[in-house]
C-alpha atoms as a PDB file:
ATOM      1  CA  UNK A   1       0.000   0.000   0.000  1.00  0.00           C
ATOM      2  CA  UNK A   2       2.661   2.078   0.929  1.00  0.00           C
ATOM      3  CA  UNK A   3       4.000   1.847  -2.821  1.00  0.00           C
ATOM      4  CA  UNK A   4       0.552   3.276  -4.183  1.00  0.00           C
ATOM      5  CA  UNK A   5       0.622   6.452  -2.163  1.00  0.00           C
ATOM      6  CA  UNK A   6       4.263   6.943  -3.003  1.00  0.00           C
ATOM      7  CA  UNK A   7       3.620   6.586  -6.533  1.00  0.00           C
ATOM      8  CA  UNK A   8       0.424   8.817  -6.116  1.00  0.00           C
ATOM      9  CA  UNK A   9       3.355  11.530  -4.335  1.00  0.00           C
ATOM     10  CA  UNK A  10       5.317  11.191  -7.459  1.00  0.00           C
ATOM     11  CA  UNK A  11       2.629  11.900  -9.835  1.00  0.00           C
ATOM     12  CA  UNK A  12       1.085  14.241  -8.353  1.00  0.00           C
ATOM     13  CA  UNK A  13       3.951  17.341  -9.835  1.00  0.00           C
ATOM     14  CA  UNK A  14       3.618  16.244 -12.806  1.00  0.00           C
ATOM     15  CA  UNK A  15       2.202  17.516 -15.902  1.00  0.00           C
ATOM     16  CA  UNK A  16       1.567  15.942 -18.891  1.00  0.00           C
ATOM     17  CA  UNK A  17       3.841  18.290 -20.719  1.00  0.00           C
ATOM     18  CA  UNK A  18       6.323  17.299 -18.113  1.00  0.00           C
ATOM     19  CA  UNK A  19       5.848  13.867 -18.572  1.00  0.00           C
ATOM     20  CA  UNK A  20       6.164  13.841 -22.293  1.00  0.00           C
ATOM     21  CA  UNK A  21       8.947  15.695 -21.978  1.00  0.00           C
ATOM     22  CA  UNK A  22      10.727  12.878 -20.152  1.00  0.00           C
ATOM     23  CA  UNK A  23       9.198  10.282 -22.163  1.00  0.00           C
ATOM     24  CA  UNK A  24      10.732  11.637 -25.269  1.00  0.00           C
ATOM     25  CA  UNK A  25      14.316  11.992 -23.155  1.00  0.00           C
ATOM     26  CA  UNK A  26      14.163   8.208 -22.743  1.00  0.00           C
ATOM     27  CA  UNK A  27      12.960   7.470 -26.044  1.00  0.00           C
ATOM     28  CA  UNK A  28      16.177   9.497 -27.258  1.00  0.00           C
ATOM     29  CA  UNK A  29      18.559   8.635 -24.698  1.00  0.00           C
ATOM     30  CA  UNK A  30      17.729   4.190 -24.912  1.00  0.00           C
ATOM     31  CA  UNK A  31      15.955   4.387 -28.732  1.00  0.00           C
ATOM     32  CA  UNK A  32      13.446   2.515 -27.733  1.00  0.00           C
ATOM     33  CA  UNK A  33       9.452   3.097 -28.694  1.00  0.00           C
ATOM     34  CA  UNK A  34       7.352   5.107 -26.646  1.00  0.00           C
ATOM     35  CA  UNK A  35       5.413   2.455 -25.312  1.00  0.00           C
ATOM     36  CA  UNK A  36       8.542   0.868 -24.300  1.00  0.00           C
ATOM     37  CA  UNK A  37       9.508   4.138 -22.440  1.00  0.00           C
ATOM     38  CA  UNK A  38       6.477   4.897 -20.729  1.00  0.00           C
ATOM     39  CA  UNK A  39       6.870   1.427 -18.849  1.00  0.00           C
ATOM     40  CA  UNK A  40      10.376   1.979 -18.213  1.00  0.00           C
ATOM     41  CA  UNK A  41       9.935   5.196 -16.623  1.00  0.00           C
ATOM     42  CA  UNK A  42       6.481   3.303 -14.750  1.00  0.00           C
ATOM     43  CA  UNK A  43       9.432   0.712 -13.631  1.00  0.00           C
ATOM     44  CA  UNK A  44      12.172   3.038 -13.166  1.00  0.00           C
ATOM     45  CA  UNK A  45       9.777   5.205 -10.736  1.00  0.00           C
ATOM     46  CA  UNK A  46       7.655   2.312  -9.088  1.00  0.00           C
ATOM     47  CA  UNK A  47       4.435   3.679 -10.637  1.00  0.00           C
ATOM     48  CA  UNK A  48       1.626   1.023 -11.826  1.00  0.00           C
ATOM     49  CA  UNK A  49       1.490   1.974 -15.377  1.00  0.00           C
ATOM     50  CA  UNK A  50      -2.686   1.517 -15.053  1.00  0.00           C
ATOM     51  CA  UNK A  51      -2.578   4.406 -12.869  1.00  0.00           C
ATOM     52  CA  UNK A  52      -0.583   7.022 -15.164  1.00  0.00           C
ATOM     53  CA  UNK A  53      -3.408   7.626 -17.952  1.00  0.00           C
ATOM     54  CA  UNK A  54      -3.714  11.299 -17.494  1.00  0.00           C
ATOM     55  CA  UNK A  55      -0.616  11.758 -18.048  1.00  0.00           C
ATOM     56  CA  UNK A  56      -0.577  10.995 -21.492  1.00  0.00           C
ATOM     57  CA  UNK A  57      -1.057  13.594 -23.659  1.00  0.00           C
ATOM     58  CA  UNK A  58      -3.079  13.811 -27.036  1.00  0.00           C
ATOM     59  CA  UNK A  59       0.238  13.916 -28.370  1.00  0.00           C
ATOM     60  CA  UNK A  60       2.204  10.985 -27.030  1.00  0.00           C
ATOM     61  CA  UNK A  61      -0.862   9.234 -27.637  1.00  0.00           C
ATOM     62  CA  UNK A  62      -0.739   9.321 -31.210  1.00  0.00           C
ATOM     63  CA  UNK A  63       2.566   8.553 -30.905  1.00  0.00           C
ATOM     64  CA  UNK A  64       2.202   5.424 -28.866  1.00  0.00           C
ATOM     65  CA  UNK A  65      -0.390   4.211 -31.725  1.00  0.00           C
ATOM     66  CA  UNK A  66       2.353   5.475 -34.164  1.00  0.00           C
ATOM     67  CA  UNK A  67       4.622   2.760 -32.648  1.00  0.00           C
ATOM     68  CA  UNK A  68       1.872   0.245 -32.255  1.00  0.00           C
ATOM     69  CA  UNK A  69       0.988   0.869 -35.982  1.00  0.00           C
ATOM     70  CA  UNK A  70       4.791   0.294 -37.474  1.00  0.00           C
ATOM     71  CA  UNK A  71       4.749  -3.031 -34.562  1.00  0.00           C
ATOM     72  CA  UNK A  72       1.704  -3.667 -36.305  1.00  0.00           C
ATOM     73  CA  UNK A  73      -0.342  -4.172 -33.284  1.00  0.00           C
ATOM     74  CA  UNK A  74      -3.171  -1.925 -34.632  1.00  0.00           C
ATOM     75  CA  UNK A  75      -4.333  -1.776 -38.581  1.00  0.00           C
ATOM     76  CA  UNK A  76      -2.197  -0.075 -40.680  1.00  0.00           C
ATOM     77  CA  UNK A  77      -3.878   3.417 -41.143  1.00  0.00           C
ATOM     78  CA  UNK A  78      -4.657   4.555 -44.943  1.00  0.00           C
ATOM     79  CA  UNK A  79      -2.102   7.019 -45.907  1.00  0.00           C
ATOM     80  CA  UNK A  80      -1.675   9.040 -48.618  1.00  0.00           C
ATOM     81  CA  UNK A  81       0.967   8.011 -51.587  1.00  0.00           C
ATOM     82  CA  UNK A  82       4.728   9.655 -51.767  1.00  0.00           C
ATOM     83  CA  UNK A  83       4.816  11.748 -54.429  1.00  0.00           C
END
């Protein structure tokens, strides 16, 4: 129990500009997807990652599904021919 209200501590600064921000420094610093960073910093900070969802932005969602597209968990999205 003692964990969740530490994690709740934790959470509680941060923004989720803040957060993406230090999503995207792990993503650059390890080069690993976002996804992957997101539960390394949940790890890193002893946060359960079911309890971080607003914290993620519009933006890193759509980068997440980004990921999860090119990993293809998800459907590949139309897109519109290179010219």
């Amino acid at each position: 129990m003692r964990v969740d209200i530490m994690s709740e501590t934790k959470m509680s600064f941060k923004t989720q500009r803040t957060f993406e921000l230090e999503i995207e420094q792990i993503v650059k610093n390890y080069k690993m997807s976002h996804m992957q960073a997101v539960l390394h910093y949940c790890e890193m900070n002893d946060i359960d990652p079911s309890s971080i969802g607003r914290l993620i932005s519009k933006t890193l969602k759509q980068k997440i599904e980004s990921d999860a597209r090119d990993l293809n968990f998800f459907p590949k999205a139309g897109k519109l021919p290179d010219l």
